[in-house]
PDB file of N, CA and C in Angstrom:
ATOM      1  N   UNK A   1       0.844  -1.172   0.000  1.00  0.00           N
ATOM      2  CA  UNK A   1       0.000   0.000   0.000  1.00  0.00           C
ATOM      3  C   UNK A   1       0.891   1.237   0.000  1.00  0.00           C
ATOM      4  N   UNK A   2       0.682   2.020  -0.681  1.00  0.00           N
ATOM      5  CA  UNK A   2       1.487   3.549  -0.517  1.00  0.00           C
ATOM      6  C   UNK A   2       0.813   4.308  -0.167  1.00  0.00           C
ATOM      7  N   UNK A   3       1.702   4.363   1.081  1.00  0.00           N
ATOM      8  CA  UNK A   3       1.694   6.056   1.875  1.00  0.00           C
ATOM      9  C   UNK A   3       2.394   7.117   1.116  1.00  0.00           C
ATOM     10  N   UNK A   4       1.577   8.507   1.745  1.00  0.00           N
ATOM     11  CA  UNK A   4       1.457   9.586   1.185  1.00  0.00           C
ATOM     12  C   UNK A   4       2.472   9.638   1.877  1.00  0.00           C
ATOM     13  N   UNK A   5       3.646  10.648   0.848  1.00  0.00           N
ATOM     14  CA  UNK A   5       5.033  11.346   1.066  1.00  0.00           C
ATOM     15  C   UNK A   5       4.633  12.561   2.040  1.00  0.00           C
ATOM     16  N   UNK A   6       6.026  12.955   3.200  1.00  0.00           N
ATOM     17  CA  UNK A   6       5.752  14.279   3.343  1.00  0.00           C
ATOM     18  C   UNK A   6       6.677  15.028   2.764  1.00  0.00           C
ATOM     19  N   UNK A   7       6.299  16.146   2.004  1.00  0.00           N
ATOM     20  CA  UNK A   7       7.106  17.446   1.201  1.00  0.00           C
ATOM     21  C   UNK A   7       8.352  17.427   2.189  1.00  0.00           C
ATOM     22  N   UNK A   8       9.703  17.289   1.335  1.00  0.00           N
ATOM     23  CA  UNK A   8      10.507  17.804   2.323  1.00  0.00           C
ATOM     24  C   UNK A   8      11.198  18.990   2.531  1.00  0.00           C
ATOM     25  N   UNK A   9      11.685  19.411   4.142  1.00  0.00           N
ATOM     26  CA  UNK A   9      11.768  20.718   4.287  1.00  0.00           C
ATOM     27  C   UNK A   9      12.572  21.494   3.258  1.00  0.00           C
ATOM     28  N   UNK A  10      12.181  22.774   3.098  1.00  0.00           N
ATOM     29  CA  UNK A  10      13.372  23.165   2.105  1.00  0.00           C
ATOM     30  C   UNK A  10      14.643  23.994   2.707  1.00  0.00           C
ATOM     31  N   UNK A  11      15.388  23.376   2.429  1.00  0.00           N
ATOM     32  CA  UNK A  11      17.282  23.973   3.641  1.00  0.00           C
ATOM     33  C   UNK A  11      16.832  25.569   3.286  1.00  0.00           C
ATOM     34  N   UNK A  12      16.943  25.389   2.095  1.00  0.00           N
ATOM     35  CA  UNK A  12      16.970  27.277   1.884  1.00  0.00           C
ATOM     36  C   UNK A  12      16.266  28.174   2.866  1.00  0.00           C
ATOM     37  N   UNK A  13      15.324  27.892   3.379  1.00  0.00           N
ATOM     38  CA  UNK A  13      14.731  28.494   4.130  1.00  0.00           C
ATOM     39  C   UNK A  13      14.288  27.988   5.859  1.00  0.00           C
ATOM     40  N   UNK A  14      14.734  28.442   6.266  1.00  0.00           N
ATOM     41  CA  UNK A  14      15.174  28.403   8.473  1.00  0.00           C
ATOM     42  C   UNK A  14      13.783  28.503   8.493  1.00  0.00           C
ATOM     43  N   UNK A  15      13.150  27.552   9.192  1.00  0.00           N
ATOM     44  CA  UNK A  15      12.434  27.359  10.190  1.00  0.00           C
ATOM     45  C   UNK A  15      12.376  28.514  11.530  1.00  0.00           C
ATOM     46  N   UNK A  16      11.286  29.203  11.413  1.00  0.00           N
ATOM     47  CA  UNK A  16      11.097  30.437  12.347  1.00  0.00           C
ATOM     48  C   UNK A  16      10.904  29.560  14.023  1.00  0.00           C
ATOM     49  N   UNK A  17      11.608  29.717  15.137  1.00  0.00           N
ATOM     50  CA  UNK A  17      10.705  28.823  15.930  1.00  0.00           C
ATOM     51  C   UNK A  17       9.923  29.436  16.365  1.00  0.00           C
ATOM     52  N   UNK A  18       9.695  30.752  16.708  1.00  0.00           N
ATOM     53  CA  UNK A  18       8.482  32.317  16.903  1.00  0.00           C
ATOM     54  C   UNK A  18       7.352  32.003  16.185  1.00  0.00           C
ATOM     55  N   UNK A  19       7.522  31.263  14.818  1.00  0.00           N
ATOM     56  CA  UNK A  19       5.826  31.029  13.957  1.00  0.00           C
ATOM     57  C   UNK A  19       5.393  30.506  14.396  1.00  0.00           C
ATOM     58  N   UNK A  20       4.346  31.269  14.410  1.00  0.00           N
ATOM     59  CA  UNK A  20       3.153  30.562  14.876  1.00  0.00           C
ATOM     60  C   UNK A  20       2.023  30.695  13.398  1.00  0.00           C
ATOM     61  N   UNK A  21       1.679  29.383  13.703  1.00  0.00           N
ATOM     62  CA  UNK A  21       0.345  28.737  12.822  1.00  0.00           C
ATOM     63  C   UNK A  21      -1.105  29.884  13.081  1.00  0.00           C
ATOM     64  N   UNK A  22      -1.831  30.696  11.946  1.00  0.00           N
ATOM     65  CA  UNK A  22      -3.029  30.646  12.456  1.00  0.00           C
ATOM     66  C   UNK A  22      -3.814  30.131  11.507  1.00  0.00           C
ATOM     67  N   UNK A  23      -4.747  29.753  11.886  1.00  0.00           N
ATOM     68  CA  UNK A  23      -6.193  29.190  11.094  1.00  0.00           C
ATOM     69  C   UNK A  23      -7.041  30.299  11.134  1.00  0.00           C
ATOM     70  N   UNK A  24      -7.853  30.603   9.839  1.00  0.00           N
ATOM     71  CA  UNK A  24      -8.491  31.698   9.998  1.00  0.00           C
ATOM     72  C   UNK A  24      -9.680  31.037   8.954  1.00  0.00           C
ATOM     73  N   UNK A  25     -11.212  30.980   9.573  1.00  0.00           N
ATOM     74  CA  UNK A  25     -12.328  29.743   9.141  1.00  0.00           C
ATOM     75  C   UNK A  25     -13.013  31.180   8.122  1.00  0.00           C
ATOM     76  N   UNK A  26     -13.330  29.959   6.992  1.00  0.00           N
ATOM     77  CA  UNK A  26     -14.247  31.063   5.813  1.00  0.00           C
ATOM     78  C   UNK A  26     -15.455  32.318   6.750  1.00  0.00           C
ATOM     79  N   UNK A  27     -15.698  31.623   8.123  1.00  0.00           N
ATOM     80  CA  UNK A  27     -16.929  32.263   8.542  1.00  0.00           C
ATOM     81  C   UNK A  27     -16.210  33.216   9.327  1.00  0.00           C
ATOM     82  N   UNK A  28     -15.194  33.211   9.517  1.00  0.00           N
ATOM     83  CA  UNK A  28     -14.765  34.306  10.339  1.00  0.00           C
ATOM     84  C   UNK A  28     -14.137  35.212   9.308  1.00  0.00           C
ATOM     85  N   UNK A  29     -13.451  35.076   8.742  1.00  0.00           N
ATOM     86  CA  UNK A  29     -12.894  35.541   7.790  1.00  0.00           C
ATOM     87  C   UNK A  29     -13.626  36.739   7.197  1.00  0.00           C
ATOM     88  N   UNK A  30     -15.456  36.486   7.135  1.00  0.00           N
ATOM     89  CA  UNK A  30     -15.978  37.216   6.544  1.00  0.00           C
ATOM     90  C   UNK A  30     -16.174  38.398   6.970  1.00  0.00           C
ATOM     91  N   UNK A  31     -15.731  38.345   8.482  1.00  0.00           N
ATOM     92  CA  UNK A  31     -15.936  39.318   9.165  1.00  0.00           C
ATOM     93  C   UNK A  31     -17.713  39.900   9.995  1.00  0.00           C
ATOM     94  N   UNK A  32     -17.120  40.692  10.659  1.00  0.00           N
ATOM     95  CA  UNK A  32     -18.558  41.370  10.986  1.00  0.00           C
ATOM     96  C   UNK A  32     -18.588  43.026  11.177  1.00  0.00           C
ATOM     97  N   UNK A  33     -19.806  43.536  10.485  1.00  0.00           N
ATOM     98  CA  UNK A  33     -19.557  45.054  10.686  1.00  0.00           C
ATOM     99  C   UNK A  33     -20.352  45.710  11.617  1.00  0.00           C
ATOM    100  N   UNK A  34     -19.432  46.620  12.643  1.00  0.00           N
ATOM    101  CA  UNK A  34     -19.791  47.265  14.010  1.00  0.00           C
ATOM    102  C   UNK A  34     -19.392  48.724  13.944  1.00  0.00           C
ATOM    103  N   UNK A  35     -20.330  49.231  14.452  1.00  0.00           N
ATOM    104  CA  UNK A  35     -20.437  51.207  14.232  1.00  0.00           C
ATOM    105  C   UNK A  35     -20.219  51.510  15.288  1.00  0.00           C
ATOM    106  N   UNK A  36     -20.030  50.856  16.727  1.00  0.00           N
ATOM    107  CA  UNK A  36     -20.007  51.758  17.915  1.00  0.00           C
ATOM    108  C   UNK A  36     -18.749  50.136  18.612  1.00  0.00           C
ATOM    109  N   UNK A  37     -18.052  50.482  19.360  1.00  0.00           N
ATOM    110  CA  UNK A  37     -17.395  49.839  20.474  1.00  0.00           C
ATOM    111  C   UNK A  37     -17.535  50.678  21.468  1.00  0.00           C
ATOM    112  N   UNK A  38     -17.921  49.177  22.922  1.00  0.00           N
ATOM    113  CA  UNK A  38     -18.035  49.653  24.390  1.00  0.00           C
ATOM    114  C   UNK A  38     -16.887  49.109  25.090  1.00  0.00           C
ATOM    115  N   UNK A  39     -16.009  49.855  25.593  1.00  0.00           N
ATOM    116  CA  UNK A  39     -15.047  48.715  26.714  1.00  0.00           C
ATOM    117  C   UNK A  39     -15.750  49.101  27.851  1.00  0.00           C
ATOM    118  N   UNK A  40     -15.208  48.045  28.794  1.00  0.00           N
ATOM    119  CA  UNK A  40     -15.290  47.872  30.269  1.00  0.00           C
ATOM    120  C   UNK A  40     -13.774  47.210  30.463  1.00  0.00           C
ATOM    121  N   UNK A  41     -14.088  47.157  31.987  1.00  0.00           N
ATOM    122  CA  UNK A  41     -12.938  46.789  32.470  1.00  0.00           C
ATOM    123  C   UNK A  41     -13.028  46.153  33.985  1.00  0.00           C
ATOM    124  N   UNK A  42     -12.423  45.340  34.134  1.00  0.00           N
ATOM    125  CA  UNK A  42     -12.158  44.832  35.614  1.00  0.00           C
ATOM    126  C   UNK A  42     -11.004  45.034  36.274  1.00  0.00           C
ATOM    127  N   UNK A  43     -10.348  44.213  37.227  1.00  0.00           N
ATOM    128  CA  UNK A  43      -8.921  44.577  38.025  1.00  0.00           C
ATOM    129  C   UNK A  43      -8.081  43.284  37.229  1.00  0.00           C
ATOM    130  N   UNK A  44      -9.009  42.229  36.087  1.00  0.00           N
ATOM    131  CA  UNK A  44      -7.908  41.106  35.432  1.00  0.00           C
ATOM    132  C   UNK A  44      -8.165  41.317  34.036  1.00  0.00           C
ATOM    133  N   UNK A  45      -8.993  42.178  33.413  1.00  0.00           N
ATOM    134  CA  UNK A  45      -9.546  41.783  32.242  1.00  0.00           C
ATOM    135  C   UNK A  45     -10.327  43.329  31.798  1.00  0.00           C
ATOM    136  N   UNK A  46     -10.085  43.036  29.881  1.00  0.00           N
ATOM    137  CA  UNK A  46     -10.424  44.448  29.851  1.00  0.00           C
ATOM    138  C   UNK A  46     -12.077  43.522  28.680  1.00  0.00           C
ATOM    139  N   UNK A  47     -13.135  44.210  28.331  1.00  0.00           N
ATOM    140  CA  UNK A  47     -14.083  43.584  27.477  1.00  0.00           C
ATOM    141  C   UNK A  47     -14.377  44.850  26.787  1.00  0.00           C
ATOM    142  N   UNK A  48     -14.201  44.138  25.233  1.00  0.00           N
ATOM    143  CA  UNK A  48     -14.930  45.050  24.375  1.00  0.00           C
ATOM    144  C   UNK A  48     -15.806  44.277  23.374  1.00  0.00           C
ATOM    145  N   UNK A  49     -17.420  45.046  23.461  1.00  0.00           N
ATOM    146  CA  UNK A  49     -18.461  44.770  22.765  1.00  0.00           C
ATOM    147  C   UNK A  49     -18.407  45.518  21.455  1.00  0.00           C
ATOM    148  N   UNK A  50     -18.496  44.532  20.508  1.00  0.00           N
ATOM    149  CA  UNK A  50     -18.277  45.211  19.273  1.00  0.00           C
ATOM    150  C   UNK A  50     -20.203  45.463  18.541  1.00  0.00           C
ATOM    151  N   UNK A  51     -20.613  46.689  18.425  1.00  0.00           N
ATOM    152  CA  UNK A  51     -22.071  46.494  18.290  1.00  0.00           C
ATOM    153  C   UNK A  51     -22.342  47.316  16.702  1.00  0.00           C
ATOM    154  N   UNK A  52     -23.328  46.264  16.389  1.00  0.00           N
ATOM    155  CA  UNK A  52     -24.124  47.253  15.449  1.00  0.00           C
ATOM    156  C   UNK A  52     -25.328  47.827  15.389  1.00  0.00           C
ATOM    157  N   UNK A  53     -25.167  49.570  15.172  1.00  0.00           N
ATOM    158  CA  UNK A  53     -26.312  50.194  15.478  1.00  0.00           C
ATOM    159  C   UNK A  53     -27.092  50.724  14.183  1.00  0.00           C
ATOM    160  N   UNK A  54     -28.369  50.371  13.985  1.00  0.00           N
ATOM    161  CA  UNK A  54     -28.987  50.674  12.823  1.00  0.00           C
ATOM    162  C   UNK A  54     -29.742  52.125  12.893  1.00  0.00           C
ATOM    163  N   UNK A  55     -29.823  53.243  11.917  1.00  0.00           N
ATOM    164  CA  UNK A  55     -30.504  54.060  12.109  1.00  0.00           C
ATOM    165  C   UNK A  55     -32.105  53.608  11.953  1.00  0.00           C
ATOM    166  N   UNK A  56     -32.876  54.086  12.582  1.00  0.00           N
ATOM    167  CA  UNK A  56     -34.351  53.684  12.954  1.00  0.00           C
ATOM    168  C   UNK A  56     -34.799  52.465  13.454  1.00  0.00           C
ATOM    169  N   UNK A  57     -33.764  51.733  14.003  1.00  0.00           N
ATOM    170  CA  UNK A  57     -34.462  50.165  14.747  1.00  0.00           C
ATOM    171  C   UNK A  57     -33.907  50.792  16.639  1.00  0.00           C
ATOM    172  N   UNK A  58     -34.802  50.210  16.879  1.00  0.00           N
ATOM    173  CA  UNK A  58     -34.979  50.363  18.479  1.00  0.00           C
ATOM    174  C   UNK A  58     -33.532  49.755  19.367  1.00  0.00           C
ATOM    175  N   UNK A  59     -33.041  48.836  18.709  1.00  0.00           N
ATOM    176  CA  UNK A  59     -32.314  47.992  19.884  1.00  0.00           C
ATOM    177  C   UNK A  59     -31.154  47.486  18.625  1.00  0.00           C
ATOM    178  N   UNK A  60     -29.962  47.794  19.353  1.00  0.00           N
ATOM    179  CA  UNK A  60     -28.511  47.606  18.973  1.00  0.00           C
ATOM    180  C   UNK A  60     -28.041  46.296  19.456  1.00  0.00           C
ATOM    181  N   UNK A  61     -27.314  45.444  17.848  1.00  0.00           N
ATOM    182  CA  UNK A  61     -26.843  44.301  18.466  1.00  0.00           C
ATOM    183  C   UNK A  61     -25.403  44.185  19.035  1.00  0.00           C
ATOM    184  N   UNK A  62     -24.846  43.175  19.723  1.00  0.00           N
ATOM    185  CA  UNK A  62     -23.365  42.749  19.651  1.00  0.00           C
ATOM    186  C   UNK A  62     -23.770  42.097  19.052  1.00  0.00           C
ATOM    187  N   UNK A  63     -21.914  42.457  18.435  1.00  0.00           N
ATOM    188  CA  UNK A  63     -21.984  41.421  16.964  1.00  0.00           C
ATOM    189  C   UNK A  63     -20.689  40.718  17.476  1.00  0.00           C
ATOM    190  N   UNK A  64     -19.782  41.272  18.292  1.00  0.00           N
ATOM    191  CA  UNK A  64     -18.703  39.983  18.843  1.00  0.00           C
ATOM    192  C   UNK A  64     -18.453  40.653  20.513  1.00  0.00           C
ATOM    193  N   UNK A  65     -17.574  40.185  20.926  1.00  0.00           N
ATOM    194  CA  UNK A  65     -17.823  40.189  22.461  1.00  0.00           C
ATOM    195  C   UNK A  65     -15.863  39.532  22.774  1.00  0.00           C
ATOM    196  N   UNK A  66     -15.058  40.499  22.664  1.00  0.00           N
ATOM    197  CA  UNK A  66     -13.904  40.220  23.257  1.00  0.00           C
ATOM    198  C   UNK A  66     -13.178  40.438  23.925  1.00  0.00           C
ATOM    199  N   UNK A  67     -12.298  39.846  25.302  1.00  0.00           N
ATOM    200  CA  UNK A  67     -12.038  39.724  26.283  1.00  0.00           C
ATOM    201  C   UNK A  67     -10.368  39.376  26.171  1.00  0.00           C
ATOM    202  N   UNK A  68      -9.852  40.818  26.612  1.00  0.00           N
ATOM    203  CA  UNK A  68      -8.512  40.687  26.720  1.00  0.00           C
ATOM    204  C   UNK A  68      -7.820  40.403  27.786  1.00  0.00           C
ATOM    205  N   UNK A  69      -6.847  40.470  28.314  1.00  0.00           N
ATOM    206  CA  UNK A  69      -5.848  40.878  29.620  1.00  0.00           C
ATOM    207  C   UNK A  69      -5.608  42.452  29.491  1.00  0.00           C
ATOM    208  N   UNK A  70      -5.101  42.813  30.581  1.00  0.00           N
ATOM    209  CA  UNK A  70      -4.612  44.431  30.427  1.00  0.00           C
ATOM    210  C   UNK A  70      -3.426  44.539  29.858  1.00  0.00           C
ATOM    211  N   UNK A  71      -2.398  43.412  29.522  1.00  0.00           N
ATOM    212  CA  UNK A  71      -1.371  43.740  28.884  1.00  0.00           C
ATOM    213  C   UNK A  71      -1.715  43.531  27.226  1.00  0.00           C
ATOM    214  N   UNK A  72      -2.411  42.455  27.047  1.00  0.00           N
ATOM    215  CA  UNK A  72      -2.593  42.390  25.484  1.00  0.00           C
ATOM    216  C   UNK A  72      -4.236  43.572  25.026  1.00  0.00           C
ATOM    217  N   UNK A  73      -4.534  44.072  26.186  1.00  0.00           N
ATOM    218  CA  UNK A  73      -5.240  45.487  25.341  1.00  0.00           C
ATOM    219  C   UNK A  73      -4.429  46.811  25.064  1.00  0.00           C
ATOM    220  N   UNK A  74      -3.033  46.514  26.205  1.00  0.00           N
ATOM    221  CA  UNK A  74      -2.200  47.726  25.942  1.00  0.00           C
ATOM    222  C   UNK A  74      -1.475  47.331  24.248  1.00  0.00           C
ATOM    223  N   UNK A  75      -1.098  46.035  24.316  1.00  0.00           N
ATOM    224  CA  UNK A  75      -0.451  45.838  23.019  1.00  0.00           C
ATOM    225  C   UNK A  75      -1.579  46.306  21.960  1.00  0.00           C
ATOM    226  N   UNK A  76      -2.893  45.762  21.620  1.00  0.00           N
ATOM    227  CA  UNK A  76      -4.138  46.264  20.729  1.00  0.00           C
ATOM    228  C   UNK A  76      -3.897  47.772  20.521  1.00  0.00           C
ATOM    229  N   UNK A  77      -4.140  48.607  21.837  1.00  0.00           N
ATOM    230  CA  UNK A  77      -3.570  49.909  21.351  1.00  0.00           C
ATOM    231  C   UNK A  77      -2.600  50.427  20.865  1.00  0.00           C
ATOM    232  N   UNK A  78      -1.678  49.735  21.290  1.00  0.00           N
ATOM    233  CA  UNK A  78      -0.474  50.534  20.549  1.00  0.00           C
ATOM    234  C   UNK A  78      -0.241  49.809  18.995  1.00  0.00           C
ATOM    235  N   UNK A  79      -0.669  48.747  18.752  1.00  0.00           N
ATOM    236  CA  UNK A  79      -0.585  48.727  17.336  1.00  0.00           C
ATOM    237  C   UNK A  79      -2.347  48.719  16.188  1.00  0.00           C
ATOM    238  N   UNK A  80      -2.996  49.663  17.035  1.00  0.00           N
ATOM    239  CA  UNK A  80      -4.087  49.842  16.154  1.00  0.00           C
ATOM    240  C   UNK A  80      -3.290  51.647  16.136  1.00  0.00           C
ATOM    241  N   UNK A  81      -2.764  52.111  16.994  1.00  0.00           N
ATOM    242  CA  UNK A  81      -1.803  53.257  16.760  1.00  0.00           C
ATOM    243  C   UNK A  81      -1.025  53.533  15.539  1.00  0.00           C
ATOM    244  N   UNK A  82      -0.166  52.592  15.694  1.00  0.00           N
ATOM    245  CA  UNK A  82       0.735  52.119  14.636  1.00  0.00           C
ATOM    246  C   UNK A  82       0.176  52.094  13.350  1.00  0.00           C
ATOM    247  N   UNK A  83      -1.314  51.299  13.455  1.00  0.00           N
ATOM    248  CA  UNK A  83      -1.501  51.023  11.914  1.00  0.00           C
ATOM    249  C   UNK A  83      -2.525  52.433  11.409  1.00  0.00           C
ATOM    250  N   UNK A  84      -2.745  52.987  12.415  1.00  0.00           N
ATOM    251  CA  UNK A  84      -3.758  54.549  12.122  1.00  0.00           C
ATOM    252  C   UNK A  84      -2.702  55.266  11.378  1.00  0.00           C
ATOM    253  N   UNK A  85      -1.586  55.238  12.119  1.00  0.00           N
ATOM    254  CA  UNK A  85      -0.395  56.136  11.295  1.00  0.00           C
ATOM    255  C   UNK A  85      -0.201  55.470  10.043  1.00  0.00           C
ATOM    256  N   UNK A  86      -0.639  54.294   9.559  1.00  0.00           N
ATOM    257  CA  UNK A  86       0.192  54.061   8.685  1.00  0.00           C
ATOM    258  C   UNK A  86      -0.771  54.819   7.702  1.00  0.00           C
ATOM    259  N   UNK A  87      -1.704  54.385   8.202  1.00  0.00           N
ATOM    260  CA  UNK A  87      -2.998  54.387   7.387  1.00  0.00           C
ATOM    261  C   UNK A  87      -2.985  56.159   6.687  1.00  0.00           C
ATOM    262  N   UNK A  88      -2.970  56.710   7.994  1.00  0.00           N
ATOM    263  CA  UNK A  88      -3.330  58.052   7.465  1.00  0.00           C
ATOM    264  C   UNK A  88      -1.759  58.889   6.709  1.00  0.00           C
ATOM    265  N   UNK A  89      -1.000  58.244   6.663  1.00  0.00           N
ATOM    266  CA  UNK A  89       0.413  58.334   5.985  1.00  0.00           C
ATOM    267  C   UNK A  89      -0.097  58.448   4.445  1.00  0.00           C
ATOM    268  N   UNK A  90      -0.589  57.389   4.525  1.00  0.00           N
ATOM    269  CA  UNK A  90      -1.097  56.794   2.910  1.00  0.00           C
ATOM    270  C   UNK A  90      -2.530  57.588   2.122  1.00  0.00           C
ATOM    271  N   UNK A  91      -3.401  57.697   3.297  1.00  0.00           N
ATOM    272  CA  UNK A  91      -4.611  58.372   2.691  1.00  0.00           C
ATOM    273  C   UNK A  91      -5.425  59.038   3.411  1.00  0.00           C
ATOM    274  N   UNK A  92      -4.517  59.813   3.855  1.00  0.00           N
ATOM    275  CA  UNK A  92      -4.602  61.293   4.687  1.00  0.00           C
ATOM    276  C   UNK A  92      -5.510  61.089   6.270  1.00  0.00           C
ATOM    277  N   UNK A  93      -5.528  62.552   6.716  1.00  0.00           N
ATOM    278  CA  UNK A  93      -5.983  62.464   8.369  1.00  0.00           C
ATOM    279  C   UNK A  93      -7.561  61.955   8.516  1.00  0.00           C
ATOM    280  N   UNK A  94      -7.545  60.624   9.221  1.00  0.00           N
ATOM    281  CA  UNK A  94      -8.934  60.582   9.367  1.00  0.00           C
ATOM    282  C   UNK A  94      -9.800  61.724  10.025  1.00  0.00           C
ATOM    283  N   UNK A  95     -10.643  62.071   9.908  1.00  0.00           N
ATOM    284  CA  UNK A  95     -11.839  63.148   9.968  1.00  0.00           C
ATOM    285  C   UNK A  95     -12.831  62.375  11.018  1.00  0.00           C
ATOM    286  N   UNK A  96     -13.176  63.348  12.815  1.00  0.00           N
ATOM    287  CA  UNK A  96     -13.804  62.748  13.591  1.00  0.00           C
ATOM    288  C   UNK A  96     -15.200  63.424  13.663  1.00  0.00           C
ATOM    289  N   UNK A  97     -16.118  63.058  13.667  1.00  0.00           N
ATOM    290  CA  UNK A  97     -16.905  63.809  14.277  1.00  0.00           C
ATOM    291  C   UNK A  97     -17.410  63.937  15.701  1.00  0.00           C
ATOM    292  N   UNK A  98     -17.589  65.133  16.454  1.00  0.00           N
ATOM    293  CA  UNK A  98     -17.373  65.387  18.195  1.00  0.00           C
ATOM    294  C   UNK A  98     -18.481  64.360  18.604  1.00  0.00           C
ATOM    295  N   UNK A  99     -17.675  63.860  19.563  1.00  0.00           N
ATOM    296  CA  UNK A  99     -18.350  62.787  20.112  1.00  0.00           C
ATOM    297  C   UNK A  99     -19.217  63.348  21.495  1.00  0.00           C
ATOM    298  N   UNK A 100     -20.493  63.399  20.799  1.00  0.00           N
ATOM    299  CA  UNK A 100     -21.475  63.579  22.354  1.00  0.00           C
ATOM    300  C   UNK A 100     -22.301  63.224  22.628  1.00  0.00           C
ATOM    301  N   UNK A 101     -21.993  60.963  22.338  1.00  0.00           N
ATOM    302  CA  UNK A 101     -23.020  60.252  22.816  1.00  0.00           C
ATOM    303  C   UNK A 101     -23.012  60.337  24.416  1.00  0.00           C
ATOM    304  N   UNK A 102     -23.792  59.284  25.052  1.00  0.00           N
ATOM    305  CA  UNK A 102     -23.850  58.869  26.447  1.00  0.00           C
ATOM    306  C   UNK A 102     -22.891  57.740  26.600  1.00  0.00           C
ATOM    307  N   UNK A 103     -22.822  57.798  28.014  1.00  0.00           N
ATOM    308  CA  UNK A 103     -22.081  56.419  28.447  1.00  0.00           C
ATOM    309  C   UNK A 103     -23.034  55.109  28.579  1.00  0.00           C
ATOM    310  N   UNK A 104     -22.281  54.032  28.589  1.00  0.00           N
ATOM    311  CA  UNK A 104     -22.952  53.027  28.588  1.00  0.00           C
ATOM    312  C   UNK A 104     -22.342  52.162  29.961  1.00  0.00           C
ATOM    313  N   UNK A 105     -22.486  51.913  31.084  1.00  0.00           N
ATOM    314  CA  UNK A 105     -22.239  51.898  31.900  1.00  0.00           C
ATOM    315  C   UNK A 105     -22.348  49.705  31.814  1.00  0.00           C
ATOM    316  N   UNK A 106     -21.482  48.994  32.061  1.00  0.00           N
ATOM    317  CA  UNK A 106     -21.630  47.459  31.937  1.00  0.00           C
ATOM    318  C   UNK A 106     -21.452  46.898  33.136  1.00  0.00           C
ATOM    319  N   UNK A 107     -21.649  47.378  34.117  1.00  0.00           N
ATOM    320  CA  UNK A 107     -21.646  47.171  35.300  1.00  0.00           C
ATOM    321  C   UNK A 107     -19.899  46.692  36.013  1.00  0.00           C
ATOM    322  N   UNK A 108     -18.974  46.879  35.355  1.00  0.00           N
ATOM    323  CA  UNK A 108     -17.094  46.251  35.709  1.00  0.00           C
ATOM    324  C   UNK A 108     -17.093  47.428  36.833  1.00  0.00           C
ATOM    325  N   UNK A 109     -17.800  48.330  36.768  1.00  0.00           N
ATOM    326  CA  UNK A 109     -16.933  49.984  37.780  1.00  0.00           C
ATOM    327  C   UNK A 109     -16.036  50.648  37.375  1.00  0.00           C
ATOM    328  N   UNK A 110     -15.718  51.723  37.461  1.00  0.00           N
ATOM    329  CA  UNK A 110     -14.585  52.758  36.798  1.00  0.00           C
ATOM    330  C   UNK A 110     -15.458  53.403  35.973  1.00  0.00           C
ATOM    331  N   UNK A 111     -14.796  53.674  35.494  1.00  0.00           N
ATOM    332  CA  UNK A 111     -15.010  54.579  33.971  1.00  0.00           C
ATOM    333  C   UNK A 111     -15.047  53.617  32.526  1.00  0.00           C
ATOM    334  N   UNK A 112     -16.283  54.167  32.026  1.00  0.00           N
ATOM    335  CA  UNK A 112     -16.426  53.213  30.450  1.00  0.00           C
ATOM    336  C   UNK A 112     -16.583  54.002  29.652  1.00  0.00           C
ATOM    337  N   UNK A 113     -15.141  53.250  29.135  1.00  0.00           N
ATOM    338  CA  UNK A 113     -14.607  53.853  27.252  1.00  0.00           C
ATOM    339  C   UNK A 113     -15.629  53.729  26.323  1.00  0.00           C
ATOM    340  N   UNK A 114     -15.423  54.615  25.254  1.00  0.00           N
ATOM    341  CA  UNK A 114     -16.959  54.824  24.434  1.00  0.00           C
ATOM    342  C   UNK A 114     -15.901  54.833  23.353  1.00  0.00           C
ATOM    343  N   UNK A 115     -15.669  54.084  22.151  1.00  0.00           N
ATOM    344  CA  UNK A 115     -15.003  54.172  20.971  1.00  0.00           C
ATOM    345  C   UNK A 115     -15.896  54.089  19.726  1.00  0.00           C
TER     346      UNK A 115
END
């Protein structure tokens, strides 16, 4: 019976041992689109609700729901930083408009970020 060969490595190119593998599924991939983010926060964990808000429907969904550490939300910021600069390097200053919704209060305590 023949077994399937495995490809062998190619010398030319070093093996990263830092790579890491990701899998990324057709359904995620497709993404989801959100007009408002809520963080909260605790004393281990930071949560951000990613929501979409429709003009004229009553009630706003989450559309994902993710839960960091405080060190990998500091990393999120500093390279959604990074990539704003790149961004607006390339195709100029994004344009805000003044933000003077309400807070949304998720019950963690402190103060809740409105993005």
């Amino acid at each position: 019976m023949n077994q399937p060969t495995q490809p062998e490595a190619d010398a030319t190119q070093p093996q990263d041992p830092n790579a890491i593998s990701i899998e990324l599924s057709e359904e995620i991939a497709e993404g989801e689109y959100a007009n408002l983010a809520m963080i909260a926060h605790s004393n281990s964990e930071f949560v951000i609700d990613f929501i979409r808000l429709m003009p004229g429907l009553p009630k706003a969904k989450v559309k994902s729901r993710i839960i960091l550490t405080p060190e990998h939300a500091k990393r999120l910021v500093a390279a959604l930083n990074e990539n704003i600069e790149r961004f607006e390097q390339a195709n100029g200053t994004i344009k805000q408009q003044p933000n003077d919704g309400p807070l949304y209060p998720m019950g963690f305590g402190g103060k809740v970020g409105e993005a």
